[in-house]
Protein backbone atom coordinates (compact mmCIF):
# COMPACT_ATOMS: atom_id res chain seq x y z
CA UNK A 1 3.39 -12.94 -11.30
CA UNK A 2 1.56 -12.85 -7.85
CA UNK A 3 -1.98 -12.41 -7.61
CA UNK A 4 -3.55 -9.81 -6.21
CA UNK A 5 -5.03 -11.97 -3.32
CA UNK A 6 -0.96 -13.27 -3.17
CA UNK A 7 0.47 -9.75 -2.72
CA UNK A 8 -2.46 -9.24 -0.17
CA UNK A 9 -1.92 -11.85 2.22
CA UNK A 10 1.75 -10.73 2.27
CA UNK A 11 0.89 -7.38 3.07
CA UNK A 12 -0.69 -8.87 5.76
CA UNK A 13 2.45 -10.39 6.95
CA UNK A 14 4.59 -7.56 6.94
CA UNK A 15 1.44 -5.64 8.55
CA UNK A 16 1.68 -8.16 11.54
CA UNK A 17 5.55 -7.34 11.98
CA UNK A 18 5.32 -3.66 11.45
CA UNK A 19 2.32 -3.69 13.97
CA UNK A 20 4.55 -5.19 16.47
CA UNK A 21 7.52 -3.10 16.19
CA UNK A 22 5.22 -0.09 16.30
CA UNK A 23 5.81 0.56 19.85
CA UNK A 24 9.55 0.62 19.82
CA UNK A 25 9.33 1.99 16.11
CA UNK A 26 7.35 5.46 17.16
CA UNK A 27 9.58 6.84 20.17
CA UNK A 28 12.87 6.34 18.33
CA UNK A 29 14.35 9.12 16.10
CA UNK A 30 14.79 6.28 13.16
CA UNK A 31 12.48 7.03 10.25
CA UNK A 32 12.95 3.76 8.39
CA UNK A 33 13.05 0.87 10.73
CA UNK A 34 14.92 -2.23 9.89
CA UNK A 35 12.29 -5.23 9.78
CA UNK A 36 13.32 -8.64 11.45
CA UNK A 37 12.74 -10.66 7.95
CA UNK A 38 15.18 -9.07 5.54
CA UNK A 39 12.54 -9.68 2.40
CA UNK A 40 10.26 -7.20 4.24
CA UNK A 41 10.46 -3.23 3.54
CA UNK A 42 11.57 -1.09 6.26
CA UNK A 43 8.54 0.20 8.98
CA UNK A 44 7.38 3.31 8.16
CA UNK A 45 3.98 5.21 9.19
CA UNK A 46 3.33 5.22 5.37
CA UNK A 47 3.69 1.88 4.88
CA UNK A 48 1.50 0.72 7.70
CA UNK A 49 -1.07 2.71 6.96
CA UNK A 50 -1.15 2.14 3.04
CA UNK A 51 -1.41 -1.35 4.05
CA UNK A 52 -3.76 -1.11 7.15
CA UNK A 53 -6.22 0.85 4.86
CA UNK A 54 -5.46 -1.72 1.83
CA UNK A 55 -6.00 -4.77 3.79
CA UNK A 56 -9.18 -3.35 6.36
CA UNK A 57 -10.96 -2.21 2.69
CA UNK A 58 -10.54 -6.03 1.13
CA UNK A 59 -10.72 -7.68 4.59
CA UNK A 60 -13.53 -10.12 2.12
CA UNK A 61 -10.88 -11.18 0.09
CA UNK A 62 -8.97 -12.75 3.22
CA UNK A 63 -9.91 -16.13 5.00
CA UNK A 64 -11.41 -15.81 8.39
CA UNK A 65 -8.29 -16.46 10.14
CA UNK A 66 -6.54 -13.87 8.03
CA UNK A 67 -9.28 -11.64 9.56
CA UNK A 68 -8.68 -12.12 12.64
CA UNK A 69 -5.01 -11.86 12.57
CA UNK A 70 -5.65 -8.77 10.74
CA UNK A 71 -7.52 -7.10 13.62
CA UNK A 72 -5.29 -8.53 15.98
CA UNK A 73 -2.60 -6.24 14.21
CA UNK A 74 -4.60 -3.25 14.08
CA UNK A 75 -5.42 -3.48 17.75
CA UNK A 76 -1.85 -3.59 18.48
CA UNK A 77 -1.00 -0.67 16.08
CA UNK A 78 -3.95 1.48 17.88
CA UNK A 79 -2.62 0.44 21.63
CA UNK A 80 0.77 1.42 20.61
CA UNK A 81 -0.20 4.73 19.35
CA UNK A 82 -2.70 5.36 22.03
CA UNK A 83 -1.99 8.90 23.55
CA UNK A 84 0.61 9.06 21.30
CA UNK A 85 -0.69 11.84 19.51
CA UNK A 86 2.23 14.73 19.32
CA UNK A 87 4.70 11.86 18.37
CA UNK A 88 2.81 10.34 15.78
CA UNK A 89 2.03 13.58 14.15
CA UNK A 90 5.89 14.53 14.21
CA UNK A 91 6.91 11.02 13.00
CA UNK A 92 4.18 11.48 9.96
CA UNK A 93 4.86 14.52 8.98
CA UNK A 94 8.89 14.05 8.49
CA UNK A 95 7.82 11.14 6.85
CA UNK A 96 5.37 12.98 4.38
CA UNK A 97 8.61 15.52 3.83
CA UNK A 98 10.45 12.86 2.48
CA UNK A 99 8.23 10.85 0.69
CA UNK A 100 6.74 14.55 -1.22
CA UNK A 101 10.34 15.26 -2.02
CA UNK A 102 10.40 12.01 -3.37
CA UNK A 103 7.81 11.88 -5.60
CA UNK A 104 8.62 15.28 -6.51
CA UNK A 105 12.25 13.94 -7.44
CA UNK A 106 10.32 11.32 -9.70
CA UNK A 107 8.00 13.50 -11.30
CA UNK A 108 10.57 15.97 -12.27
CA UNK A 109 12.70 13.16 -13.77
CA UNK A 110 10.27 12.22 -15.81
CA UNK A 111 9.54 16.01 -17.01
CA UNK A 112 13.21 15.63 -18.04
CA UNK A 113 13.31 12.45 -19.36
CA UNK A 114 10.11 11.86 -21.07
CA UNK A 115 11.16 8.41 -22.27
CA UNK A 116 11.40 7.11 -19.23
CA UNK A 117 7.56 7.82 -18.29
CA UNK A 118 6.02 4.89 -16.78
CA UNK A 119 8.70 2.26 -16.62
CA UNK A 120 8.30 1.03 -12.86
CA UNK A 121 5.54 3.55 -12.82
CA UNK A 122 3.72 0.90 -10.19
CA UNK A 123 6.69 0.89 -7.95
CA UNK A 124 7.10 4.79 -7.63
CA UNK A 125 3.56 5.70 -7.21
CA UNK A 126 3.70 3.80 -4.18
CA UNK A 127 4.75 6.80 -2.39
CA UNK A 128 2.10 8.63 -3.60
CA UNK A 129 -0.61 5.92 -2.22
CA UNK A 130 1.56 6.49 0.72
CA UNK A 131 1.16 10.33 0.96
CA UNK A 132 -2.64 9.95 0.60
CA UNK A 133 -2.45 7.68 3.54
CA UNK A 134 -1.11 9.59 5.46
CA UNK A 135 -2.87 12.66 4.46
CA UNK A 136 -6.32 10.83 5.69
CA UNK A 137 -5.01 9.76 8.75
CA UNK A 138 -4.15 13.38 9.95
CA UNK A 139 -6.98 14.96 8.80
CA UNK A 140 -8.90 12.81 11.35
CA UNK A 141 -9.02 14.02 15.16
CA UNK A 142 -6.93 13.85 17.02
CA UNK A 143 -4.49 14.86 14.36
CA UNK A 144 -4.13 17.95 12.73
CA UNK A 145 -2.50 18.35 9.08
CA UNK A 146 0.03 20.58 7.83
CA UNK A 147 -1.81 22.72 5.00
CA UNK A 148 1.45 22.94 3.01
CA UNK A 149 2.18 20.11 2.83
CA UNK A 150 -1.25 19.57 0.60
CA UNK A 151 -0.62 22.14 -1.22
CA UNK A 152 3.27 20.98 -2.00
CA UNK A 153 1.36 17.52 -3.26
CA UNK A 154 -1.44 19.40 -5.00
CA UNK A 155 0.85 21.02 -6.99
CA UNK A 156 2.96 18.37 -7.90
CA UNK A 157 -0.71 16.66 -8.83
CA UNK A 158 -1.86 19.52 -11.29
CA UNK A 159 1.76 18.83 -12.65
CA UNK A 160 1.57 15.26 -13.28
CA UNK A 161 -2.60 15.76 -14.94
CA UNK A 162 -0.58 18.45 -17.69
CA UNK A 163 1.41 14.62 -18.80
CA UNK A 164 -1.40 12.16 -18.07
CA UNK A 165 -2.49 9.41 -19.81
CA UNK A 166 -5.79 7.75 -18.31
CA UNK A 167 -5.49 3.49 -18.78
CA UNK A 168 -5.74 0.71 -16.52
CA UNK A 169 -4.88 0.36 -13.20
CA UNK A 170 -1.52 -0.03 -12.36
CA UNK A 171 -1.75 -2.25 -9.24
CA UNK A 172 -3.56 -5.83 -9.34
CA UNK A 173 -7.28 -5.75 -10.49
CA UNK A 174 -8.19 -7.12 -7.06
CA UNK A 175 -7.29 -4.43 -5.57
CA UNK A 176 -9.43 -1.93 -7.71
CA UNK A 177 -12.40 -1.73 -5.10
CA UNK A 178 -9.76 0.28 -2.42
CA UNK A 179 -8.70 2.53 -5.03
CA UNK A 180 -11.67 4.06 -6.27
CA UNK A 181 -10.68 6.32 -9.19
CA UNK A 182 -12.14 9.60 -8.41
CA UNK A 183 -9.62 9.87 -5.35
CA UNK A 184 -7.13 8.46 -6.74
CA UNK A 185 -7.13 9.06 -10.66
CA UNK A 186 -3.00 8.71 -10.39
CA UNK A 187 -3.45 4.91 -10.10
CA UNK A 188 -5.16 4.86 -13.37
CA UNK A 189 -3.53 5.14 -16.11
CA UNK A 190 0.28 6.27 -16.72
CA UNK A 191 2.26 9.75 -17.66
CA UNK A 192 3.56 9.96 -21.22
């Protein structure tokens, strides 16, 4: 099993290639965008900025060079973005559609299927570290949120609290100080 500091360093990777496809990646009408390495996930706004916010937060546990590369990727994110505002809001807010259905989908399944609470439990809640990504990064100006769209997710978070089981943290322990568990108590245990 990879290490937390492992997993990191790859994130920086695929934040590098996301980064650089961002330009080409935010005009098009393509929600998931095929990365050039095929081990990498597809480009979404979600998944840069869960790992832009991951990797800016634990910046200490990277080597200086992996610093630098890392603000070399965020510069190129925030140039190809710049006065991109309308677009980026449009793009992020399809994308928080589908990932809320999503997680919705999950959470229901499990309501259903109570035996199968928390098996890949880490994997799924991914879109829900996604969501809150995406969430902060809209509430910030220039962007502007969609109200129900927090309220869709704030439902399906009382929901999930009704079958919660507070534990450990799902995702590697190095990764803890990003995560604090007020804001994101969902990391933190599993649903039974």
């Amino acid at each position: 099993m990879r290490s937390g500091v492992e997993r990191l360093r790859e994130d920086l990777e695929i934040l590098e290639a996301m980064a650089a496809d961002m330009a080409e990646y935010l005009p098009s009408d393509v929600l998931y965008w095929k990365m050039s390495s095929a081990w990498m996930p597809m480009l979404t706004l979600g998944g840069y900025l869960m790992r832009e916010y991951r990797l800016l937060t634990l910046r200490d546990l990277l080597d200086s060079e992996e610093q630098a590369r890392l603000d070399t990727a965020v510069a190129q994110f925030n140039q190809a973005i710049e006065d991109k505002v309308v677009r980026f809001e449009q793009k992020a807010k399809k994308e928080l559609g589908v990932r809320t259905r999503q997680w919705g989908r999950y959470l229901d399944d499990l309501r259903k299927e109570p035996e199968l609470a928390g098996i890949n439990y880490e994997t799924a809640v991914t879109n829900r570290v996604m969501i809150t990504a995406m969430f902060d990064r809209l509430q910030t100006p220039p962007y502007q949120l969609d109200g129900g769209l927090k309220e869709t997710v704030e439902t399906l978070d009382k929901g999930l609290r009704t079958r919660w089981q507070s534990g450990e943290f799902v995702w590697p322990a190095d990764w803890k100080p990003a995560y604090p568990q007020e804001k994101y108590w969902w990391l933190y245990g599993r649903p039974h």
